[in-house]
Protein backbone atom coordinates (compact mmCIF):
# COMPACT_ATOMS: atom_id res chain seq x y z
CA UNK A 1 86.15 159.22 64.68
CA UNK A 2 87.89 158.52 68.54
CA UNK A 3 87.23 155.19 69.60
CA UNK A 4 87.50 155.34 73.40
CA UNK A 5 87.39 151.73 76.09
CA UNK A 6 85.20 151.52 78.24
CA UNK A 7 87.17 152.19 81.40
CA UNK A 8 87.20 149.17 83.58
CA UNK A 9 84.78 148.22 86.58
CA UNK A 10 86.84 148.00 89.91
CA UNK A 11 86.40 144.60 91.50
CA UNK A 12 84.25 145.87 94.52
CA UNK A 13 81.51 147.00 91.58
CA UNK A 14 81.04 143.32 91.06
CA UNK A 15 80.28 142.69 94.81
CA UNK A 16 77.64 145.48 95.15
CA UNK A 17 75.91 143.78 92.33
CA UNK A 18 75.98 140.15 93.68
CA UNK A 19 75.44 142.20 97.67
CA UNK A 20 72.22 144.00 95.90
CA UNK A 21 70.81 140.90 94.47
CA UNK A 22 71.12 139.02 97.58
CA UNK A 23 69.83 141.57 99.45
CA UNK A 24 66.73 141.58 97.41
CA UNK A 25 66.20 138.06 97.36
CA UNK A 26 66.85 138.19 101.22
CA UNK A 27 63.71 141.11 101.16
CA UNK A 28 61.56 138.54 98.87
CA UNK A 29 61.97 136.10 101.44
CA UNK A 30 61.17 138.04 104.31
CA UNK A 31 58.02 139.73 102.75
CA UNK A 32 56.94 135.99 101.99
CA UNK A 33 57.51 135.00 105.56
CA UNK A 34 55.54 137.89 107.00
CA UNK A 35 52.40 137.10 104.84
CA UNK A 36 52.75 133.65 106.10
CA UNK A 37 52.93 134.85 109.36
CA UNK A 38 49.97 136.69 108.48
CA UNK A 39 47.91 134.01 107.38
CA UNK A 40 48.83 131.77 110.57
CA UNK A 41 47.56 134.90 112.70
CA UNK A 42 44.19 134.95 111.19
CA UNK A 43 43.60 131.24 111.79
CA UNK A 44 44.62 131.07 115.27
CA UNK A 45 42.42 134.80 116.28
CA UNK A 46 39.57 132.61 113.91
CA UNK A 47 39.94 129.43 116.13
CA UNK A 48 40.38 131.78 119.55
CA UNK A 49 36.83 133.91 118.41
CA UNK A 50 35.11 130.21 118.14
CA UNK A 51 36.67 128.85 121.41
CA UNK A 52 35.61 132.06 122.94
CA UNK A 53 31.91 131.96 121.87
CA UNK A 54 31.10 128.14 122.44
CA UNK A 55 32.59 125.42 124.90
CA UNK A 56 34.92 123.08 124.17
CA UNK A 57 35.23 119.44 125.43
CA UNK A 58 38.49 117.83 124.87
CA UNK A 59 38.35 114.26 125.92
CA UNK A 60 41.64 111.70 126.11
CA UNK A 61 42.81 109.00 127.48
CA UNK A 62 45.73 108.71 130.37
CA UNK A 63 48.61 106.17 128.38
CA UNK A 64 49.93 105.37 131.98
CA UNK A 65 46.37 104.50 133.68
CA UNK A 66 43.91 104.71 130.90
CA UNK A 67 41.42 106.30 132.40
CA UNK A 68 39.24 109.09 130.88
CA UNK A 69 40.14 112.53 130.98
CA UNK A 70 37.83 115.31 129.64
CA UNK A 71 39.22 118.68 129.59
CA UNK A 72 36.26 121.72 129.35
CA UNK A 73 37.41 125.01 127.77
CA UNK A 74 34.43 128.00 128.40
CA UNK A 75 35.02 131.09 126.87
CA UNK A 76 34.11 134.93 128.49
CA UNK A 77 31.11 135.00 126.22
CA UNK A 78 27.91 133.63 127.29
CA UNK A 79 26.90 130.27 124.64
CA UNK A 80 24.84 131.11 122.18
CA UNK A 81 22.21 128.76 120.74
């Protein structure tokens, strides 16, 4: 029977390991981001579609002179009913 040791890992062997696991961490991360990206793109093209079929009326007030301001936003489309 030989016995035989394992030869020894070089130092940089232990970097590529802790490189590799932050790179996939980094690619979790990212992948998560996109996807909320994603999920923010559909809302705002949702909101957009139902400013674009129907009018908006956004009314405030002035904090300087407190009057009234109404602010209309029409869409391309004609209003449906």
């Amino acid at each position: 029977m030989v016995l035989r040791r394992k030869p020894e890992k070089p130092a940089d062997d232990d970097k590529d390991t802790v490189n590799e696991a932050s790179i996939l961490k980094i690619e979790d991360r990212l992948d998560a981001f996109d996807r909320r990206l994603d999920n923010i793109d559909s809302m705002v093209t949702a909101v957009a579609e139902r400013v674009m079929s129907r009018p908006l009326v956004i009314t405030a007030i002035c904090p300087h002179c407190g009057k009234n301001m109404e602010i209309a936003l029409i869409g391309t489309q004609a209003p449906r009913r």
